[in-house]
PDB file of N, CA and C in Angstrom:
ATOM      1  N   UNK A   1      22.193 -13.828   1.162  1.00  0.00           N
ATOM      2  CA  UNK A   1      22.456 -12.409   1.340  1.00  0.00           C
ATOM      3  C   UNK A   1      21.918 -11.646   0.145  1.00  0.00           C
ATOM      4  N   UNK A   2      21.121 -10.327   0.320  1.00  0.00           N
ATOM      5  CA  UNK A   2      20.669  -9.569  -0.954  1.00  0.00           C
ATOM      6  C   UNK A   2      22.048  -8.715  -1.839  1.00  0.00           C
ATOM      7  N   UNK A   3      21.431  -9.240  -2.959  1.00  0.00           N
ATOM      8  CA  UNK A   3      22.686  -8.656  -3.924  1.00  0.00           C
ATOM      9  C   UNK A   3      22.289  -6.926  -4.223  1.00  0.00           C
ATOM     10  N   UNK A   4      21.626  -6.452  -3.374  1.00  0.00           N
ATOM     11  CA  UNK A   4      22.215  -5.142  -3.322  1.00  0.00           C
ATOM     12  C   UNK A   4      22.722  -4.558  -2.093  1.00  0.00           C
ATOM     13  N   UNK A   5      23.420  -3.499  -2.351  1.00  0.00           N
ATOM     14  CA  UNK A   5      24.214  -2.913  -1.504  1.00  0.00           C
ATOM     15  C   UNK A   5      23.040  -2.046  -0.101  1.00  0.00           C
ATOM     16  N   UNK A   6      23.743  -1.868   0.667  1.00  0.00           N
ATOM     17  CA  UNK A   6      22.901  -1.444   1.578  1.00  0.00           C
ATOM     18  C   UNK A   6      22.771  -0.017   1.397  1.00  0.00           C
ATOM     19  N   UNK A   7      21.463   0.628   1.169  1.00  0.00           N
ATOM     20  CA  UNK A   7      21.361   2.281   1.421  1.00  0.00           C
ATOM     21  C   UNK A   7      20.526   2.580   2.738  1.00  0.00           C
ATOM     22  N   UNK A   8      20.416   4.255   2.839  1.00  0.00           N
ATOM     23  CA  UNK A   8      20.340   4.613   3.834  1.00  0.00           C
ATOM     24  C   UNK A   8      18.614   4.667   3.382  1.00  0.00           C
ATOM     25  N   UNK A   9      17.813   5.298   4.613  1.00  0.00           N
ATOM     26  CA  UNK A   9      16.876   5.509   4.109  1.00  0.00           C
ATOM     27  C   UNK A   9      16.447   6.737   3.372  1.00  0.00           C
ATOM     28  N   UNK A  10      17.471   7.719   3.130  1.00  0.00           N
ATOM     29  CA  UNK A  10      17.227   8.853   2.655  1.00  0.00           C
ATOM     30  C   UNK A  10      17.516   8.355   1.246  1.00  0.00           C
ATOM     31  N   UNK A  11      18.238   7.223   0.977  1.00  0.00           N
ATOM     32  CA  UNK A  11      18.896   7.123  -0.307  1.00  0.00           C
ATOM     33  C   UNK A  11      17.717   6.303  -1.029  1.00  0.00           C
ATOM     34  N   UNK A  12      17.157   5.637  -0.258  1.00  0.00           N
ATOM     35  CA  UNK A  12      16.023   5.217  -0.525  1.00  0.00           C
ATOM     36  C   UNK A  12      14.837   5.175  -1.048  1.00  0.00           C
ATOM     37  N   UNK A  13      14.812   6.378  -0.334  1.00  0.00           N
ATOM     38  CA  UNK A  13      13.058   7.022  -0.738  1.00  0.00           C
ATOM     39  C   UNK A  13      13.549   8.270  -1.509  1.00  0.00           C
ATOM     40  N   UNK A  14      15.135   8.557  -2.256  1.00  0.00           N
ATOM     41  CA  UNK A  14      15.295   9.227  -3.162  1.00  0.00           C
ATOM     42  C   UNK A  14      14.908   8.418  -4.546  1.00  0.00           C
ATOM     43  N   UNK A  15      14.885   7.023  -4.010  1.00  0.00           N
ATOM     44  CA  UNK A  15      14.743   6.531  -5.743  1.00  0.00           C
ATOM     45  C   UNK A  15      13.208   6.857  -6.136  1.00  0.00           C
ATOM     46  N   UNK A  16      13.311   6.561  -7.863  1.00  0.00           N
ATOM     47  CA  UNK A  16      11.929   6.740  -8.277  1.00  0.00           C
ATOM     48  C   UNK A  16      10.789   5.479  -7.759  1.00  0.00           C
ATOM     49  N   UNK A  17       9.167   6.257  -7.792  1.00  0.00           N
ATOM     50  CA  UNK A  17       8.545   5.037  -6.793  1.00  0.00           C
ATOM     51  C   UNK A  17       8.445   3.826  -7.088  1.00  0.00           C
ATOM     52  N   UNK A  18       8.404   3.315  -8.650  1.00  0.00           N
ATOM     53  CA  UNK A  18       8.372   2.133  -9.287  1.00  0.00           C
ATOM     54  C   UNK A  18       9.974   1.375  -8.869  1.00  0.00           C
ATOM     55  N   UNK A  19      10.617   2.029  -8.543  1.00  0.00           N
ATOM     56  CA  UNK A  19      12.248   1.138  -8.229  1.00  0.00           C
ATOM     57  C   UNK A  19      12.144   1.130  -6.915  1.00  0.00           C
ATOM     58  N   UNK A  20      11.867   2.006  -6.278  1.00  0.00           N
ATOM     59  CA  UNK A  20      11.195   1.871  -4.503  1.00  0.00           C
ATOM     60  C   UNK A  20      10.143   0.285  -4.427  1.00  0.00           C
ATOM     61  N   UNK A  21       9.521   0.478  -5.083  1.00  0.00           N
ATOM     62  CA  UNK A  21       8.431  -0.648  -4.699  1.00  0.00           C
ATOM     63  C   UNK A  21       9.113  -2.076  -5.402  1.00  0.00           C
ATOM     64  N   UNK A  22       9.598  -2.046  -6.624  1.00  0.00           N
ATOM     65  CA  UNK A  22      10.174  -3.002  -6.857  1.00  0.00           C
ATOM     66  C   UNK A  22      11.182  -3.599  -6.136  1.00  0.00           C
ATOM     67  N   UNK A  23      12.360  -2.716  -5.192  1.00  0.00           N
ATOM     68  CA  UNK A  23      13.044  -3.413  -4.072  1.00  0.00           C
ATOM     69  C   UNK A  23      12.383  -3.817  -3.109  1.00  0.00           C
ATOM     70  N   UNK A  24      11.333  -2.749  -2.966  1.00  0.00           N
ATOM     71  CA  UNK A  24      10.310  -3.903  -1.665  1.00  0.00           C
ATOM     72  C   UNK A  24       9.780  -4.899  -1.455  1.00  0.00           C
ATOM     73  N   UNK A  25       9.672  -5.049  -2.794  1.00  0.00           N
ATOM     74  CA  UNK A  25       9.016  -6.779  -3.191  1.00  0.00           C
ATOM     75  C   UNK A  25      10.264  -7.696  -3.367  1.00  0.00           C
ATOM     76  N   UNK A  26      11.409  -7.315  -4.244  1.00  0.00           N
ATOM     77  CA  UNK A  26      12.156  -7.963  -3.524  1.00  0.00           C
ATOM     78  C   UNK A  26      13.015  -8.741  -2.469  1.00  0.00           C
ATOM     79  N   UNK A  27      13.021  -7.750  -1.756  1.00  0.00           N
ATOM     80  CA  UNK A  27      12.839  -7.489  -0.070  1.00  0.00           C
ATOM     81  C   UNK A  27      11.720  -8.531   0.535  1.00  0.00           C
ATOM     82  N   UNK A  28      10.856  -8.330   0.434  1.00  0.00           N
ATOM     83  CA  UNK A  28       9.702  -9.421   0.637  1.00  0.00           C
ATOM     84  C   UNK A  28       9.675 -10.726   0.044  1.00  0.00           C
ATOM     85  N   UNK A  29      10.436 -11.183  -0.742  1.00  0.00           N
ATOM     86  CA  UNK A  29      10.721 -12.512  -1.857  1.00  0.00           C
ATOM     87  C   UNK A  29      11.867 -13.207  -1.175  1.00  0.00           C
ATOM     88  N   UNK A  30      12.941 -12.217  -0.841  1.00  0.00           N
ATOM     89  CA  UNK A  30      14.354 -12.721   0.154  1.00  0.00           C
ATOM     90  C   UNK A  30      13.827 -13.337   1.645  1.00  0.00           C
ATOM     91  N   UNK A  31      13.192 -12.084   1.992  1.00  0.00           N
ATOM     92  CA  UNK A  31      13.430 -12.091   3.653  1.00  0.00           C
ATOM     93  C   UNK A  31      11.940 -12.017   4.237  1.00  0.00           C
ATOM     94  N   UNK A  32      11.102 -12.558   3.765  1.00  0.00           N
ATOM     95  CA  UNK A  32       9.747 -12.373   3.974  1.00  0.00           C
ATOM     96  C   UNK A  32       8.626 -13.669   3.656  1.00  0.00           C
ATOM     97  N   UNK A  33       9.769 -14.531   2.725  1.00  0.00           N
ATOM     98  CA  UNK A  33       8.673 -15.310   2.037  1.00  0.00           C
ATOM     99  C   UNK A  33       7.953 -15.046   0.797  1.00  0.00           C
ATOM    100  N   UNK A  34       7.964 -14.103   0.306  1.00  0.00           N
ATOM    101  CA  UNK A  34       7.415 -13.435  -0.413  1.00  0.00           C
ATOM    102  C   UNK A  34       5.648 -12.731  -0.348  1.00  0.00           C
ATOM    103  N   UNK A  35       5.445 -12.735   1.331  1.00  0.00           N
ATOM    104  CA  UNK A  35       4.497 -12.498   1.568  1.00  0.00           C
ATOM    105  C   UNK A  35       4.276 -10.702   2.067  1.00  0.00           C
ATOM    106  N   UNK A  36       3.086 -10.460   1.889  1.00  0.00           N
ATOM    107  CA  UNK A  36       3.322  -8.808   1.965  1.00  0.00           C
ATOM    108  C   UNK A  36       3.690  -8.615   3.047  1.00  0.00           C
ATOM    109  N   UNK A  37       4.119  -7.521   3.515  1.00  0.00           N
ATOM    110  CA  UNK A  37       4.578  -6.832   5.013  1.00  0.00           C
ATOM    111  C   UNK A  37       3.350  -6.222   5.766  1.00  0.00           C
ATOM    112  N   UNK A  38       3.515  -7.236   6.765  1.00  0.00           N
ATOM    113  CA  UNK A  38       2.221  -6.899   7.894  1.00  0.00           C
ATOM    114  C   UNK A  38       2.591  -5.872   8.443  1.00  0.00           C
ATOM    115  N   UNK A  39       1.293  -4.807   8.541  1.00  0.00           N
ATOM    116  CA  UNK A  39       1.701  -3.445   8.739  1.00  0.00           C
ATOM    117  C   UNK A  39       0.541  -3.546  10.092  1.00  0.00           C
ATOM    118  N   UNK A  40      -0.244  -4.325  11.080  1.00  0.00           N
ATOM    119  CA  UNK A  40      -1.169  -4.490  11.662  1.00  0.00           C
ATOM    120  C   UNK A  40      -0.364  -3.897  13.158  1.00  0.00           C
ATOM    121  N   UNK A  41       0.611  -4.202  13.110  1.00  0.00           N
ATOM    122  CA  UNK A  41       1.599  -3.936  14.476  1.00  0.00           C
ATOM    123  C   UNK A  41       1.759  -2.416  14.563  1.00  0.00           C
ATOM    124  N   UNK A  42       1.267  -1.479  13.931  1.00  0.00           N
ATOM    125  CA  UNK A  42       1.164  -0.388  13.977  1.00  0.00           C
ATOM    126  C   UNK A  42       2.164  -0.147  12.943  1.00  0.00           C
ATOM    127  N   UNK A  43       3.130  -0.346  12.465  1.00  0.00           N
ATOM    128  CA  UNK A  43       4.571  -0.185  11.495  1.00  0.00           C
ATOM    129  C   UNK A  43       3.818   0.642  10.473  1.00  0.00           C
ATOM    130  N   UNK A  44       4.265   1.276   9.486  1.00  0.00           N
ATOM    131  CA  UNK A  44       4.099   2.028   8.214  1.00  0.00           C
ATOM    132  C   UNK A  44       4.757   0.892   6.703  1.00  0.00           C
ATOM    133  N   UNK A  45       3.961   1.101   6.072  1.00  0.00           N
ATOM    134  CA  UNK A  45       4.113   0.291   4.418  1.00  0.00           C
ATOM    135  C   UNK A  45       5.743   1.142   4.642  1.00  0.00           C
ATOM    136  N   UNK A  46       6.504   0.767   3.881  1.00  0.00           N
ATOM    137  CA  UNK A  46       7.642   1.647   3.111  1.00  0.00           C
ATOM    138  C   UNK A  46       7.031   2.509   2.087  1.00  0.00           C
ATOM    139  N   UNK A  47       5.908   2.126   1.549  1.00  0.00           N
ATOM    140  CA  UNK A  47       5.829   2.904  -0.199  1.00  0.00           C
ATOM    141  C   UNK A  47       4.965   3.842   1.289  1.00  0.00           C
ATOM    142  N   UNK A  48       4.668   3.851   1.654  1.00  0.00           N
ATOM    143  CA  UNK A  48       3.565   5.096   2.528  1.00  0.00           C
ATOM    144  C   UNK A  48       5.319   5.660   3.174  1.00  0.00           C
ATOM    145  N   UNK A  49       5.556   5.108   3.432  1.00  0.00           N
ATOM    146  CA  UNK A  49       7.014   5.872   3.815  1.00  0.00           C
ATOM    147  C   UNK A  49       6.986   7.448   3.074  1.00  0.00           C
ATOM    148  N   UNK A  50       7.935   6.513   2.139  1.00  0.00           N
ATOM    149  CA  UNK A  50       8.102   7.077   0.282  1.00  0.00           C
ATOM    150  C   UNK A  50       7.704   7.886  -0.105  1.00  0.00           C
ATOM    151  N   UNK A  51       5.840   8.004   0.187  1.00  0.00           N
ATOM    152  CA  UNK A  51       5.004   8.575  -0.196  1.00  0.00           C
ATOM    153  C   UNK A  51       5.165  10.071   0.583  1.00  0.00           C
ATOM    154  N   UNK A  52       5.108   9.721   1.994  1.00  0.00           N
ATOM    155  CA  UNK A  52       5.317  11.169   2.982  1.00  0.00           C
ATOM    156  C   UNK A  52       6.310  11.624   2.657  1.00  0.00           C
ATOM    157  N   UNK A  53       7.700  11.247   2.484  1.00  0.00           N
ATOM    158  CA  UNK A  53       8.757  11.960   2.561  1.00  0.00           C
ATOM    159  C   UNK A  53       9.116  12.392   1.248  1.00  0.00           C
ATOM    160  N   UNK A  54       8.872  11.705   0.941  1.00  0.00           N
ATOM    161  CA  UNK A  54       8.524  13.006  -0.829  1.00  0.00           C
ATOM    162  C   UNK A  54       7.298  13.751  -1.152  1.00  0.00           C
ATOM    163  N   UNK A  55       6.374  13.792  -0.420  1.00  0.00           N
ATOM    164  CA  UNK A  55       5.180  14.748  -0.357  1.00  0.00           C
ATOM    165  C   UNK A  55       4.428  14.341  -1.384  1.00  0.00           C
ATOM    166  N   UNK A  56       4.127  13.798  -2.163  1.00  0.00           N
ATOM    167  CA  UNK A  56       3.844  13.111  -3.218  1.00  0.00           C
ATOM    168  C   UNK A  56       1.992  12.681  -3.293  1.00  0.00           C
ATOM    169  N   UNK A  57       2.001  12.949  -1.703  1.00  0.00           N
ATOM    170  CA  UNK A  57       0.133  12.467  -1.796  1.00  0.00           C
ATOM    171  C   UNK A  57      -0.475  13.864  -2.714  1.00  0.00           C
ATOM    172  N   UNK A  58      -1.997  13.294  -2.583  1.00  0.00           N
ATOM    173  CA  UNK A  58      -2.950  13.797  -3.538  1.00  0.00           C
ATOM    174  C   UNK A  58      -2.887  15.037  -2.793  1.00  0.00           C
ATOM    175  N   UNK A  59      -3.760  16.562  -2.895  1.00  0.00           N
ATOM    176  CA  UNK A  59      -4.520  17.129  -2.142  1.00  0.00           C
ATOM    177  C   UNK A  59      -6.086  16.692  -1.271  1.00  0.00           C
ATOM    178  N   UNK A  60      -5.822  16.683  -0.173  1.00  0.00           N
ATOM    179  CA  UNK A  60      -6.716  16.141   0.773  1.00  0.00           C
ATOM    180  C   UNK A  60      -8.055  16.345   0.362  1.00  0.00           C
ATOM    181  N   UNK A  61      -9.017  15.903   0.848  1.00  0.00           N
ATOM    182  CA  UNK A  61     -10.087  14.952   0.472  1.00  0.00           C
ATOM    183  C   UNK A  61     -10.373  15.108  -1.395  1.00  0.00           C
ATOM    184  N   UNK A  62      -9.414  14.460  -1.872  1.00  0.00           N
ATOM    185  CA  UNK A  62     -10.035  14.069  -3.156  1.00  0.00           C
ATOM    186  C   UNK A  62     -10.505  12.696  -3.182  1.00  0.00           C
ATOM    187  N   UNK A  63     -11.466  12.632  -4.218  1.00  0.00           N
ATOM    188  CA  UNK A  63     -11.903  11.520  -4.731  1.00  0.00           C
ATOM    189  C   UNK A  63     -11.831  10.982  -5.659  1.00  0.00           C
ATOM    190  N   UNK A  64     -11.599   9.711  -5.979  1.00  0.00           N
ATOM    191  CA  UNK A  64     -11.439   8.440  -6.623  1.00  0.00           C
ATOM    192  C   UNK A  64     -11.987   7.610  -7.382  1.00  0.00           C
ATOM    193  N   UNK A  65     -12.767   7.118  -8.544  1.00  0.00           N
ATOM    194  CA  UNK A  65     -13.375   5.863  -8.214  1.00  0.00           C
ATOM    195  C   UNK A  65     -13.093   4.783  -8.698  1.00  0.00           C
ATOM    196  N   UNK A  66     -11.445   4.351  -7.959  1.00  0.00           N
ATOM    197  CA  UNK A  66     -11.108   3.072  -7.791  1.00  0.00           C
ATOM    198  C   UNK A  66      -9.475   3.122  -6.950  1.00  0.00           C
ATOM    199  N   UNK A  67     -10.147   2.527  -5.767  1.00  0.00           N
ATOM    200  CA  UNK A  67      -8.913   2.231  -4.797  1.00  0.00           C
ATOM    201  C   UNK A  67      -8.000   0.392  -5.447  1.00  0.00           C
ATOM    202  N   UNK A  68      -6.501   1.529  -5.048  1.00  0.00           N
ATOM    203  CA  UNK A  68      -5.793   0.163  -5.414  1.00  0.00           C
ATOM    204  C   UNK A  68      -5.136  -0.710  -3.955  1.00  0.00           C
ATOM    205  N   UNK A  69      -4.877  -1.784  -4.507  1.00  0.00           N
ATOM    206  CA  UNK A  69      -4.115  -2.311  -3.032  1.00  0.00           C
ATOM    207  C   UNK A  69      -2.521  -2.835  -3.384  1.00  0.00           C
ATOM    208  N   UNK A  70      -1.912  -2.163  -2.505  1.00  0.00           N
ATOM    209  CA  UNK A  70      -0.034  -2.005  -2.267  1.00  0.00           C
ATOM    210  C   UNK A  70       0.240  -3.602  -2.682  1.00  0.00           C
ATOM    211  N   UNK A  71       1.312  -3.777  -3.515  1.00  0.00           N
ATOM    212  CA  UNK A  71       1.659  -4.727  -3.682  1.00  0.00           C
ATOM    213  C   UNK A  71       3.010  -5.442  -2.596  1.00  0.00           C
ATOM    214  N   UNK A  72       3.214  -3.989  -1.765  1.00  0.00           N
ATOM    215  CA  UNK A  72       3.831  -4.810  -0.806  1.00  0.00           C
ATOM    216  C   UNK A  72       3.308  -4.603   1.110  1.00  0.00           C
ATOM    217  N   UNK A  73       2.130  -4.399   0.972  1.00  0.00           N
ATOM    218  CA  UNK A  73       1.995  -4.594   2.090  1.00  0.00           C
ATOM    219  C   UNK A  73       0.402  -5.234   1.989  1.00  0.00           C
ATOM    220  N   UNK A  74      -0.645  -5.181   0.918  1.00  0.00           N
ATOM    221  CA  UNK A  74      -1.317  -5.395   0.280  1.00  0.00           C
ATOM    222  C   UNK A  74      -2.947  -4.267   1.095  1.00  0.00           C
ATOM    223  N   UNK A  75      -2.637  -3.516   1.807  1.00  0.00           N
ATOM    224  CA  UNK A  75      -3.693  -2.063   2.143  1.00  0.00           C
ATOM    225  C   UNK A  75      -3.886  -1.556   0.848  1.00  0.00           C
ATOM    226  N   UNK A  76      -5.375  -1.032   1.303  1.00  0.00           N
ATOM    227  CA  UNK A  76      -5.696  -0.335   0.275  1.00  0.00           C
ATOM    228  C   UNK A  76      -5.163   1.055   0.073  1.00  0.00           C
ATOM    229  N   UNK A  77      -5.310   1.776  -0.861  1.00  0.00           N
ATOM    230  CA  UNK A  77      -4.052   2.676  -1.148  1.00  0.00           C
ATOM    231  C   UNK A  77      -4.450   3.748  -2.475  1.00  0.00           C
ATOM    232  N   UNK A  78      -3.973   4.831  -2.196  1.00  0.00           N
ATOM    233  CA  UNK A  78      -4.913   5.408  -3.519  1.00  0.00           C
ATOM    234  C   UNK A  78      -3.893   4.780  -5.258  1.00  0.00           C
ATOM    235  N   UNK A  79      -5.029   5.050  -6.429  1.00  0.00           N
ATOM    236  CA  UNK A  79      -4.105   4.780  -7.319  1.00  0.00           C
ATOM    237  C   UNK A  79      -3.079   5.582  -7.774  1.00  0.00           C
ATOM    238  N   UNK A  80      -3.168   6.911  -7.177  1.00  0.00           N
ATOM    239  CA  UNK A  80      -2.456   7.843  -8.152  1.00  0.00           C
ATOM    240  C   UNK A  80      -1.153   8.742  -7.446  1.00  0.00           C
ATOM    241  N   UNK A  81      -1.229   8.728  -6.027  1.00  0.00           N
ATOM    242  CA  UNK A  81      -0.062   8.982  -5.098  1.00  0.00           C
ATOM    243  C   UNK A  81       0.391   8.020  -4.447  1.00  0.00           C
ATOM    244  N   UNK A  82      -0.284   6.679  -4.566  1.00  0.00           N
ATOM    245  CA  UNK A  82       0.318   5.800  -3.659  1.00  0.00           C
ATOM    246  C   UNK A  82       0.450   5.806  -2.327  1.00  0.00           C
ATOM    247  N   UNK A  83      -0.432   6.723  -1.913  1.00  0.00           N
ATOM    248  CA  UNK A  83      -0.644   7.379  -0.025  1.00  0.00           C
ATOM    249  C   UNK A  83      -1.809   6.074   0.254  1.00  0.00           C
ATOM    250  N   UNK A  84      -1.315   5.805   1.189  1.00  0.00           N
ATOM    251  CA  UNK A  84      -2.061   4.408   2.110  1.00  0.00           C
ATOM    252  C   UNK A  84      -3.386   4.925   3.028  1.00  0.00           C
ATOM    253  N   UNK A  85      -3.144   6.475   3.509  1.00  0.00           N
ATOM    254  CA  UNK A  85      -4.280   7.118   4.456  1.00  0.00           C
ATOM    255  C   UNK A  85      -5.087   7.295   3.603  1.00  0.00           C
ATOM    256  N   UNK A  86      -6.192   6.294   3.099  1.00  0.00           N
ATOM    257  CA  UNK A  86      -7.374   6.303   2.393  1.00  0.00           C
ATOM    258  C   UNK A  86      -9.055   6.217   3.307  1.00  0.00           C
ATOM    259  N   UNK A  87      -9.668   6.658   2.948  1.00  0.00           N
ATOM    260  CA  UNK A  87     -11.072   5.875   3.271  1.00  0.00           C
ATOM    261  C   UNK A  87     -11.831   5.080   2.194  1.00  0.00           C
ATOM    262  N   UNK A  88     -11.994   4.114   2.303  1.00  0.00           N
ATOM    263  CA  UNK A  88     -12.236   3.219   1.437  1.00  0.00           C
ATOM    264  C   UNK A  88     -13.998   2.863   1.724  1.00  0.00           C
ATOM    265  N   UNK A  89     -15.048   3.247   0.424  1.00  0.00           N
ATOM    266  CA  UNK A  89     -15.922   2.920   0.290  1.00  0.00           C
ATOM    267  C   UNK A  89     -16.441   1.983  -0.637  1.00  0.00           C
ATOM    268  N   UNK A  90     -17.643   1.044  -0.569  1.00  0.00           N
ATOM    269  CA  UNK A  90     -17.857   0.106  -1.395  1.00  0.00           C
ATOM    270  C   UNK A  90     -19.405   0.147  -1.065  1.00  0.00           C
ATOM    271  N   UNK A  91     -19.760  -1.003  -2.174  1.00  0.00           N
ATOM    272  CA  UNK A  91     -21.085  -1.512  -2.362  1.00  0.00           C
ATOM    273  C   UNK A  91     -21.217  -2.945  -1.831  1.00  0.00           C
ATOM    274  N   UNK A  92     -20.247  -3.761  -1.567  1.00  0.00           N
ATOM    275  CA  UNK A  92     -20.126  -4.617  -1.468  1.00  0.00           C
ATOM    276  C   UNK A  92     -21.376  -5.488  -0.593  1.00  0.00           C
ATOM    277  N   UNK A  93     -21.463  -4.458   0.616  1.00  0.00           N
ATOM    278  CA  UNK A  93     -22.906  -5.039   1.498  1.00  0.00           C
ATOM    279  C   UNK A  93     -23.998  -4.921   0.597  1.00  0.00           C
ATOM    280  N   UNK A  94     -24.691  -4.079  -0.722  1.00  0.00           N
ATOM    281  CA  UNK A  94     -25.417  -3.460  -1.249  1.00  0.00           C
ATOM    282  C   UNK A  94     -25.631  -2.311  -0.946  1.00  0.00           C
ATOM    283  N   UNK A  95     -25.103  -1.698   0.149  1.00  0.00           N
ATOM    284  CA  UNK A  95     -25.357  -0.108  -0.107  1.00  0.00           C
ATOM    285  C   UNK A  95     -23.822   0.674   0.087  1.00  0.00           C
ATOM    286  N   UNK A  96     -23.992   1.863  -0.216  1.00  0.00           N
ATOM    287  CA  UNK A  96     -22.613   2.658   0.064  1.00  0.00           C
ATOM    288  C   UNK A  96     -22.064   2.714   1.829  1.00  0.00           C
ATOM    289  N   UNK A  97     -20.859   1.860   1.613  1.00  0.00           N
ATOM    290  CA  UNK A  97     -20.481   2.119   3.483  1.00  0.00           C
ATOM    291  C   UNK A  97     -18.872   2.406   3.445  1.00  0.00           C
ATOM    292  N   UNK A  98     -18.971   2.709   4.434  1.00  0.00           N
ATOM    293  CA  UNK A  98     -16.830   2.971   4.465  1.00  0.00           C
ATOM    294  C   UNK A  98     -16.505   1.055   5.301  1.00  0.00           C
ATOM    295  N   UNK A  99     -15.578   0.907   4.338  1.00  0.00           N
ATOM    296  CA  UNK A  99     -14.867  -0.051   4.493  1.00  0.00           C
ATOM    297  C   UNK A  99     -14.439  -0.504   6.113  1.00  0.00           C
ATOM    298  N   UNK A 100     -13.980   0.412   6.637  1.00  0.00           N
ATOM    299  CA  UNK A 100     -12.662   0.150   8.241  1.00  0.00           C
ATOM    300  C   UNK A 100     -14.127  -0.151   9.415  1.00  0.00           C
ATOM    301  N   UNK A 101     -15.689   0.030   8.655  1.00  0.00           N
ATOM    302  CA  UNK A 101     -16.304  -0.723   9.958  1.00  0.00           C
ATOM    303  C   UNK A 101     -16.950  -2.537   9.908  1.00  0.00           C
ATOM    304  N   UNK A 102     -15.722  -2.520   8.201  1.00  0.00           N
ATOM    305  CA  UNK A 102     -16.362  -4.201   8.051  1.00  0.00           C
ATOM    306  C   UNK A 102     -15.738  -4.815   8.766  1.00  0.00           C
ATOM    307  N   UNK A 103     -16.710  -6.323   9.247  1.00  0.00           N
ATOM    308  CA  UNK A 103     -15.417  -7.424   9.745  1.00  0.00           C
ATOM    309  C   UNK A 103     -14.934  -8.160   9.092  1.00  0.00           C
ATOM    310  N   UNK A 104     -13.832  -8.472   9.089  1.00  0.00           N
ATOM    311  CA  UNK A 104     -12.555  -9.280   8.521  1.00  0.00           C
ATOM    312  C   UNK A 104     -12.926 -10.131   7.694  1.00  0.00           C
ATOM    313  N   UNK A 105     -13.891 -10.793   7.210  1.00  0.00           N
ATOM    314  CA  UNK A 105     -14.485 -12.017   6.354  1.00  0.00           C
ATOM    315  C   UNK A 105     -15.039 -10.856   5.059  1.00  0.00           C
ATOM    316  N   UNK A 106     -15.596  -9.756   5.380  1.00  0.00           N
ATOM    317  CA  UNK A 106     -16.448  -8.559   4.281  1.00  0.00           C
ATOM    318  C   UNK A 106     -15.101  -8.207   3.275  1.00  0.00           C
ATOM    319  N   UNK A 107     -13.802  -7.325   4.523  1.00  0.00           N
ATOM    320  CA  UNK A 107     -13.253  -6.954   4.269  1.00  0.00           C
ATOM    321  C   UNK A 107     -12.151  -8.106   3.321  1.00  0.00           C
ATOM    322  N   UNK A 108     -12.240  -9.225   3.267  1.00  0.00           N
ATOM    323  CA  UNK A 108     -11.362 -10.404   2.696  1.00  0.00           C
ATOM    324  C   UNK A 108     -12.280 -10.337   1.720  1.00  0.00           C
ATOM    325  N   UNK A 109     -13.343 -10.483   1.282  1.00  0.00           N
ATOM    326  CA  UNK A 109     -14.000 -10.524   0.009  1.00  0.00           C
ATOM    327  C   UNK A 109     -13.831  -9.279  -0.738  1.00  0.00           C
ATOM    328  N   UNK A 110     -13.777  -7.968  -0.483  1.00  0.00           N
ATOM    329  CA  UNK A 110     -13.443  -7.168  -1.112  1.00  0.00           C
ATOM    330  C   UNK A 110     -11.997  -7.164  -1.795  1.00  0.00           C
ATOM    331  N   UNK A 111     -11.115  -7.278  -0.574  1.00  0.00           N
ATOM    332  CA  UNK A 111      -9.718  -7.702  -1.672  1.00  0.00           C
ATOM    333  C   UNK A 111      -9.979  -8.400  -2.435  1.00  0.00           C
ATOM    334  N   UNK A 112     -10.657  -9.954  -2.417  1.00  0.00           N
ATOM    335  CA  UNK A 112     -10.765 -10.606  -3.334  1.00  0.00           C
ATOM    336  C   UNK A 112     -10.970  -9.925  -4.838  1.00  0.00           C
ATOM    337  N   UNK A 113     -12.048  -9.065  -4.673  1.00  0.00           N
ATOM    338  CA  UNK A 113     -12.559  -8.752  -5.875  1.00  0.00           C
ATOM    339  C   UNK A 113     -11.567  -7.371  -6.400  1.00  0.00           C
ATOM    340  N   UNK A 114     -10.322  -6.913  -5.485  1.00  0.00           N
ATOM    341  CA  UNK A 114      -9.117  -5.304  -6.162  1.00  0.00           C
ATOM    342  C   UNK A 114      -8.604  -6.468  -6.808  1.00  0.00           C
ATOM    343  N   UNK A 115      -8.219  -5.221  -7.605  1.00  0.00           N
ATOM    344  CA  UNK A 115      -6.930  -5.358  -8.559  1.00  0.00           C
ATOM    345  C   UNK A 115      -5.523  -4.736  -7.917  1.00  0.00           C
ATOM    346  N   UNK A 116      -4.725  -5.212  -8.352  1.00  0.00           N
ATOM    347  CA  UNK A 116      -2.969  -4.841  -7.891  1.00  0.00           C
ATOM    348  C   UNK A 116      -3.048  -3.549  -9.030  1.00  0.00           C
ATOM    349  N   UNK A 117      -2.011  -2.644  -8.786  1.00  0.00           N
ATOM    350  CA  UNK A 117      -1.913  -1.822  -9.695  1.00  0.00           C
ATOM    351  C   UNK A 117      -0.407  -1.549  -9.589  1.00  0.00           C
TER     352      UNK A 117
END
């Protein structure tokens, strides 16, 4: 059983985001395996939760140059609001492309090469 108490989700995504994400990984260590939370089923990250309901994203189309990836759901993710609705570009093929038209083997080598933040 998790040794914390149960909150609501408002009580939740009142905490600050570093104690938000740190229960999530906890959360994921208990009841998960400690593996990230598959968000493929259509579901939302929690920290993208977090992120909306405290308004907290960037102003829309800013730019970046370096996307991070969620330590609990492991999407890429911006570094500085922690908002998950990114477009993600790379070099990785050798030229500049958006990420979401690689297939799954491109897109696994690129994680390879993020950093967690």
């Amino acid at each position: 059983m998790s040794k914390h108490e149960m909150k609501t989700v408002d009580e939740l995504c009142a905490m600050p985001l570093h104690q938000f994400i740190a229960r999530c990984l906890e959360w994921n260590d208990e009841f998960n395996e400690g593996k990230p939370i598959d968000t493929s089923d259509g579901h939302l990250c929690p920290v993208q939760v977090w992120v909306m309901s405290n308004h907290k994203n960037c102003p829309s189309e800013s730019v970046v140059d370096l996307i991070a990836t969620c330590k609990v759901c492991g999407e890429p993710m911006c570094p500085d609001c922690s908002n998950h609705n990114v477009h993600q570009l790379s070099r990785v093929t050798g030229y500049l492309s958006n990420v979401s038209g690689w297939n799954a083997a491109k897109k696994q080598e690129l994680k390879d090469r993020n950093r967690n933040f």
